[in-house]
N, C-alpha and C. Protein backbone atom coordinates (compact mmCIF):
# COMPACT_ATOMS: atom_id res chain seq x y z
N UNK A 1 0.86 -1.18 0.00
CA UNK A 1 0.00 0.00 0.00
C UNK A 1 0.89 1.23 0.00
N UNK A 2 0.93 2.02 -0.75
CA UNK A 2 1.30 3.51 -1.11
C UNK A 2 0.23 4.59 -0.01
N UNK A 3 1.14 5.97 0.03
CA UNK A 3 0.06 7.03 0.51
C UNK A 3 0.83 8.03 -0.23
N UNK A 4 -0.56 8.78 0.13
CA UNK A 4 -0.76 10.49 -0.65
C UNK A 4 -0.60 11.39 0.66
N UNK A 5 0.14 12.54 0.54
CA UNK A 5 -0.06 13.45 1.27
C UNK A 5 -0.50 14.84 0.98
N UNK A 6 -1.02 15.77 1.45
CA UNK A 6 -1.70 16.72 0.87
C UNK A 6 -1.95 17.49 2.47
N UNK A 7 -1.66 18.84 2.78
CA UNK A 7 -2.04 19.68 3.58
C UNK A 7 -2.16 19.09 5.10
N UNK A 8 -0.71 18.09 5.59
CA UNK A 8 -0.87 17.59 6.67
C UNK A 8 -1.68 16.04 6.53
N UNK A 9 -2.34 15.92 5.73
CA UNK A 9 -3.28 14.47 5.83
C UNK A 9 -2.54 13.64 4.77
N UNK A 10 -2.32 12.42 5.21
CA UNK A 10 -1.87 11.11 4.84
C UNK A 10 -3.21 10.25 3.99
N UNK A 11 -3.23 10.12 2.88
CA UNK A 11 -4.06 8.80 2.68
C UNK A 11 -3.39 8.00 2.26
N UNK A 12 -4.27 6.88 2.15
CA UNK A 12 -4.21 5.66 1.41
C UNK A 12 -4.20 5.38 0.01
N UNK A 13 -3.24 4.48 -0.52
CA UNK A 13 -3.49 3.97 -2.32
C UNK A 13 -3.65 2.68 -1.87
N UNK A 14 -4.98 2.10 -2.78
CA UNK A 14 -5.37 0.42 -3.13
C UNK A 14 -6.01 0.63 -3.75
N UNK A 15 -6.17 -0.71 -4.23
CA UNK A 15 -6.63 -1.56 -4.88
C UNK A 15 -8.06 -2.40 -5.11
N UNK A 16 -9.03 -1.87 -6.16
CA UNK A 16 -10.13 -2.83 -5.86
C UNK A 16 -9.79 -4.22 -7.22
N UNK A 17 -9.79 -5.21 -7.04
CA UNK A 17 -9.92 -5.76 -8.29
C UNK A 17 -11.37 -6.02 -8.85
N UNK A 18 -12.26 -6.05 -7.73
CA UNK A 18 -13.56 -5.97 -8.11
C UNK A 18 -14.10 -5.43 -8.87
N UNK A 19 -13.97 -3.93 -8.35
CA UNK A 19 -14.11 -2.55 -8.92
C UNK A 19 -13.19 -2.43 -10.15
N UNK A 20 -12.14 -2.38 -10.08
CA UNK A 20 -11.31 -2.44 -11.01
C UNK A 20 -11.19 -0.53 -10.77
N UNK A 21 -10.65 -0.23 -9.87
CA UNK A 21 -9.91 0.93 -9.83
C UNK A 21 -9.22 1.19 -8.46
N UNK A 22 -8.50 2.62 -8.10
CA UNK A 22 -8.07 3.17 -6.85
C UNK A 22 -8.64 3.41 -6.03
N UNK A 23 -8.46 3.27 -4.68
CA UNK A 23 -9.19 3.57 -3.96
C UNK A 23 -8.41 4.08 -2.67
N UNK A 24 -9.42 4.98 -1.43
CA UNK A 24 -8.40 5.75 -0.62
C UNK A 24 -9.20 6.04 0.12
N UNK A 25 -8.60 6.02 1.82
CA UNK A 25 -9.59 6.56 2.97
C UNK A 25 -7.88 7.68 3.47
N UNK A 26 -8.13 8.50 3.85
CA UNK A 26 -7.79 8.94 5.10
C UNK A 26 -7.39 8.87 5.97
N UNK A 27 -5.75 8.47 6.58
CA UNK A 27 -5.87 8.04 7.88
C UNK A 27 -5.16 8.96 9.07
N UNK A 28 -6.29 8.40 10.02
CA UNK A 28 -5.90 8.76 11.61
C UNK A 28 -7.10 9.56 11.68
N UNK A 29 -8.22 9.36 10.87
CA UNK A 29 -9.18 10.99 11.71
C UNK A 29 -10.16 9.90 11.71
N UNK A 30 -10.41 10.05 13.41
CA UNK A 30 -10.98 8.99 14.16
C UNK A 30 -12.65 9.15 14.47
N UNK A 31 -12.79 10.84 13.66
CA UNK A 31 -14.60 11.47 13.76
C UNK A 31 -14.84 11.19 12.55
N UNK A 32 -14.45 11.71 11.57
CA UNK A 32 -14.41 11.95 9.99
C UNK A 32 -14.06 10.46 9.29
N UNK A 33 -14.80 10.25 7.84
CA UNK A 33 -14.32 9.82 7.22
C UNK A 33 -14.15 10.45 5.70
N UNK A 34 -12.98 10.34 5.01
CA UNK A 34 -12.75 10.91 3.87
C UNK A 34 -12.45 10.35 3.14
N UNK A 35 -12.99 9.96 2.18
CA UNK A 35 -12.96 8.61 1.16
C UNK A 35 -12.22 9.22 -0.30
N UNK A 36 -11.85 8.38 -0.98
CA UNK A 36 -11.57 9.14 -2.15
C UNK A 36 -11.46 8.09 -3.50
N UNK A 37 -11.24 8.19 -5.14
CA UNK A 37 -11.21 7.03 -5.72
C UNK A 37 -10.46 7.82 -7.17
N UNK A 38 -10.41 7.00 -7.97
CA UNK A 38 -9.78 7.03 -8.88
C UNK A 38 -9.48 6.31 -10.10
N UNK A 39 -9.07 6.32 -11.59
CA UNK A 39 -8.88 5.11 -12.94
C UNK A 39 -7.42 5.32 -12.54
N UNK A 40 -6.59 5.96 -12.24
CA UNK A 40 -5.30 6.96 -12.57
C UNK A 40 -4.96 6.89 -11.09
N UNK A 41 -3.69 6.64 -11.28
CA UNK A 41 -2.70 7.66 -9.42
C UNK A 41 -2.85 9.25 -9.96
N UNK A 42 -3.02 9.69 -10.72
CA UNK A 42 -3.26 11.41 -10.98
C UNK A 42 -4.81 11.51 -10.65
N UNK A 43 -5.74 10.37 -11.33
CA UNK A 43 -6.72 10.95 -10.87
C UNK A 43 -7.23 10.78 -9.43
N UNK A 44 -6.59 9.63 -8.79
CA UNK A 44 -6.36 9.54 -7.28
C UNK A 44 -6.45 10.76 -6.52
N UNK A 45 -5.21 10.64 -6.69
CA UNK A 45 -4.32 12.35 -6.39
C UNK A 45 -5.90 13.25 -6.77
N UNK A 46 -5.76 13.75 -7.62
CA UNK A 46 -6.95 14.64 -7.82
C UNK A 46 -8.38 14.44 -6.67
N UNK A 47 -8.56 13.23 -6.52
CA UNK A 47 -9.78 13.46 -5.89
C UNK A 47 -9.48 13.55 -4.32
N UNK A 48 -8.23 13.09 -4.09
CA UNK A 48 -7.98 13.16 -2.96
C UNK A 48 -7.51 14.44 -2.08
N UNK A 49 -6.70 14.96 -2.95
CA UNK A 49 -6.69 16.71 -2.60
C UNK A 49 -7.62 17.51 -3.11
N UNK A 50 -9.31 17.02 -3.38
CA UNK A 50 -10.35 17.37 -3.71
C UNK A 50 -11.25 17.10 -2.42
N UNK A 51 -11.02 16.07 -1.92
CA UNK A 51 -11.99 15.66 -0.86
C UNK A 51 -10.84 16.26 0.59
N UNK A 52 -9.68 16.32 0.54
CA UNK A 52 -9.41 17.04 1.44
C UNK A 52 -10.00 18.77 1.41
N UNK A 53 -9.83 19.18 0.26
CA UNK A 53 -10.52 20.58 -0.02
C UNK A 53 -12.10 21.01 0.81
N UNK A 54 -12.76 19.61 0.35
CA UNK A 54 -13.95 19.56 0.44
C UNK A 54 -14.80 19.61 2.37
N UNK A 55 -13.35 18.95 2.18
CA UNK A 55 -13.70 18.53 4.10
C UNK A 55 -13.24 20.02 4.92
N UNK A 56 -12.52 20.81 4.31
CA UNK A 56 -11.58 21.84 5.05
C UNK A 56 -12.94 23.28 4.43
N UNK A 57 -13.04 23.15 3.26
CA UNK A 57 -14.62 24.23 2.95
C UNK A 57 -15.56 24.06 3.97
N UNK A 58 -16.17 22.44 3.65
CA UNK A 58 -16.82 22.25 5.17
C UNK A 58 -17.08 22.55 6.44
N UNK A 59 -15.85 22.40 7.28
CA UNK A 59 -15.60 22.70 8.19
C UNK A 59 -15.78 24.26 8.74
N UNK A 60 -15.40 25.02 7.45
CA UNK A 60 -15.08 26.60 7.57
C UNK A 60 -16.47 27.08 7.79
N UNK A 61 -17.20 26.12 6.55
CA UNK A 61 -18.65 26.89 6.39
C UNK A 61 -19.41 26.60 7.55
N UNK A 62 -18.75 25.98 8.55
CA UNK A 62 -19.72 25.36 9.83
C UNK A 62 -19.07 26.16 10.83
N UNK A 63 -17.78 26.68 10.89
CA UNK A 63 -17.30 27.45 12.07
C UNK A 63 -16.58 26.42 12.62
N UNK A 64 -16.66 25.13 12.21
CA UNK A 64 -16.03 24.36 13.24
C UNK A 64 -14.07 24.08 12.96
N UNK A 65 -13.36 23.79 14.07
CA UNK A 65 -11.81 23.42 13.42
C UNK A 65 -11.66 22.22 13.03
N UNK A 66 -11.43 21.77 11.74
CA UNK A 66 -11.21 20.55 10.84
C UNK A 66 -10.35 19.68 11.99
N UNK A 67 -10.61 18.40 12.31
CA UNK A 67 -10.09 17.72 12.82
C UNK A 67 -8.35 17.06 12.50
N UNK A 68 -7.34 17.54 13.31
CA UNK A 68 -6.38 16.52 12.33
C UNK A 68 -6.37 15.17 12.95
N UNK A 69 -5.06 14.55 11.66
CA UNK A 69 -4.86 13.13 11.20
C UNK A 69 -4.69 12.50 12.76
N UNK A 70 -3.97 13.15 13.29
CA UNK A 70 -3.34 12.49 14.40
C UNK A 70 -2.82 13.51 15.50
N UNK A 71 -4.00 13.39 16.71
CA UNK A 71 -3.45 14.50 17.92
C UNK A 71 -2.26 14.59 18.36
N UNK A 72 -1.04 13.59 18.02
CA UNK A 72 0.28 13.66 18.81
C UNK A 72 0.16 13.37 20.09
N UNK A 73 -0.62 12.66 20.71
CA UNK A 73 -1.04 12.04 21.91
C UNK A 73 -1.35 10.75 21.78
N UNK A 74 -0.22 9.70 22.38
CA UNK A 74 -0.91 8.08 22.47
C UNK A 74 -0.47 7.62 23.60
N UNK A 75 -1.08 6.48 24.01
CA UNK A 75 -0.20 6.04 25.42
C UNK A 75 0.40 4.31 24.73
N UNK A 76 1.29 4.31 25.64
CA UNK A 76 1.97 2.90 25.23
C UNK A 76 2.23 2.03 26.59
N UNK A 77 1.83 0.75 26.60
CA UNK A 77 1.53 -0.12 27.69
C UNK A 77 3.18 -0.48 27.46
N UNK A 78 4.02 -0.24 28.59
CA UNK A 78 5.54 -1.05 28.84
C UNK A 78 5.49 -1.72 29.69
N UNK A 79 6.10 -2.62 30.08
CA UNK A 79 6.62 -3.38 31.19
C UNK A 79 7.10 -2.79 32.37
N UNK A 80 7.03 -2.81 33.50
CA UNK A 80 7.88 -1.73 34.60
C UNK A 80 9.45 -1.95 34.50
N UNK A 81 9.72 -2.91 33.92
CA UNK A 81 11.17 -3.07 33.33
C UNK A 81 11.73 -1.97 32.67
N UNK A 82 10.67 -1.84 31.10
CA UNK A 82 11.01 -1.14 30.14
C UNK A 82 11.10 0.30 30.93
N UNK A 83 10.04 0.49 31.80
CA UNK A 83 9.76 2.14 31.98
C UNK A 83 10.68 2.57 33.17
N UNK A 84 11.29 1.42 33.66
CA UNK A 84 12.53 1.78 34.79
C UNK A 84 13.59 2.57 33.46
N UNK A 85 13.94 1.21 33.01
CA UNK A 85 15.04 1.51 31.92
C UNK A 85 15.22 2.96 31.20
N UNK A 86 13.96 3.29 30.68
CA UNK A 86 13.47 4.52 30.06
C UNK A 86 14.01 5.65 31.03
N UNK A 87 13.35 5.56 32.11
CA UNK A 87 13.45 7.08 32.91
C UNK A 87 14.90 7.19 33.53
N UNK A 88 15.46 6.12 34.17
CA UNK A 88 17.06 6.07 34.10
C UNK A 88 18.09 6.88 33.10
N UNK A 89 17.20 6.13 32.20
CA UNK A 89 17.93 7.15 30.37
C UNK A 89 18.11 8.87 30.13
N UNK A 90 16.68 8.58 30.25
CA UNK A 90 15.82 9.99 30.47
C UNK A 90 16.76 10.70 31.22
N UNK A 91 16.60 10.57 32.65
CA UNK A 91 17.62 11.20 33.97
C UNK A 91 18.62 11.52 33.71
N UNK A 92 19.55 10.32 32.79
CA UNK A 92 20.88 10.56 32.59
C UNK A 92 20.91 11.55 31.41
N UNK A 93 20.11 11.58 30.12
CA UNK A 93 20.55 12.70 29.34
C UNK A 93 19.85 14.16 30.17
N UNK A 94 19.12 13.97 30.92
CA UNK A 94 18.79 15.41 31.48
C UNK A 94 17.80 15.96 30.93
N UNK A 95 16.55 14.82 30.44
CA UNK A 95 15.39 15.27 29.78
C UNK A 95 14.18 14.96 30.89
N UNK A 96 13.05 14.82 30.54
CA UNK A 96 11.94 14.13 30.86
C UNK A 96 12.00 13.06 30.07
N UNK A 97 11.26 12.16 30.72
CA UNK A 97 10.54 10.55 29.78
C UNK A 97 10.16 11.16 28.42
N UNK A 98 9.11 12.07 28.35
CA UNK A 98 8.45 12.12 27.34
C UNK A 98 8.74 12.96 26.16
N UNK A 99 10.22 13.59 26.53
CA UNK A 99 11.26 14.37 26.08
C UNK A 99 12.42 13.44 25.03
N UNK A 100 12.69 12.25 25.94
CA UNK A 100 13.75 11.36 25.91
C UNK A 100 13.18 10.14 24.92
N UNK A 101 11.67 10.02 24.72
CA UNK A 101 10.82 8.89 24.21
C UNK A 101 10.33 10.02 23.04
N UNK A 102 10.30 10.68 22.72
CA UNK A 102 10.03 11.98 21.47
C UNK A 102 11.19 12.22 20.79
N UNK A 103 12.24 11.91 21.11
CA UNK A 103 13.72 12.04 20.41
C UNK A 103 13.85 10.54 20.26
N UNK A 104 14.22 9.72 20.69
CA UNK A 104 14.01 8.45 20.02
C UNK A 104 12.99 7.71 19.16
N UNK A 105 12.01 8.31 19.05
CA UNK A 105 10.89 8.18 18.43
C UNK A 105 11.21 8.65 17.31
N UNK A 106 11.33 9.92 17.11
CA UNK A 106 11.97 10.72 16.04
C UNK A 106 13.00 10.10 15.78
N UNK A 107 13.91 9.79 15.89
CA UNK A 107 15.00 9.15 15.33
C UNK A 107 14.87 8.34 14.08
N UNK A 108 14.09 7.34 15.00
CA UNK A 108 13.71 6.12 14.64
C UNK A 108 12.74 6.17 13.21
N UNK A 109 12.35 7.23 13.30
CA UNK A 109 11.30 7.22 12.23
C UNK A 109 11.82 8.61 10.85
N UNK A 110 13.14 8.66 11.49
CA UNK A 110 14.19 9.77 10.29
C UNK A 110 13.50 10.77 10.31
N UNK A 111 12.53 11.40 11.33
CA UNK A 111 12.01 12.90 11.42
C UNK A 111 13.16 13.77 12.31
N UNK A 112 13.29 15.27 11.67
CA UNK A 112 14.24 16.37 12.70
C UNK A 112 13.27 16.23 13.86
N UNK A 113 13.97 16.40 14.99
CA UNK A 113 13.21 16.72 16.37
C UNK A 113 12.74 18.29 16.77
């Protein structure tokens, strides 16, 4: 599976063989759904930074703030092992946990911090 990006939002590229074309949701917006389709990856693309358009007009014309992809807030179940280990770390570079777990995170995933 491929994705599209467009104005902060991530979608999806697949596959129907049924259908016999592209197809695309949106991901991480956990109120909203934003669907999108396509013959073409251009015309993909097209409908997909069409239905993002569509959702962001929306929103405006309602007063309300467009939801994003992903709040930057998750929790992660560790072991009391792992989360000793962690804050030890943490301590020693002179961060917080969630300082020290946001830079390795980033790392890990080749984003600047």
């Amino acid at each position: 599976m491929g994705f599209l990006k467009y104005k902060g939002y991530t979608g999806s590229v697949e596959y129907s063989e049924e259908d016999n074309c592209l197809f695309g949701k949106v991901q991480g917006m956990s109120k909203h759904t934003i669907t999108y389709e396509g013959q073409t990856l251009d015309e993909l693309r097209q409908d997909f930074e069409g239905a993002v358009e569509d959702y962001l007009a929306s929103c405006a014309e309602r007063g309300v703030e467009p939801c994003k992809p992903y709040s930057g807030t998750f929790n992660v179940r560790v072991s009391p092992e792992i989360h000793s280990a962690i804050a030890a770390m943490a301590q020693q570079a002179g961060v917080t946990i969630n300082a020290f777990v946001r830079q390795v995170l980033a790392k890990e995933a080749k984003l600047a911090y």
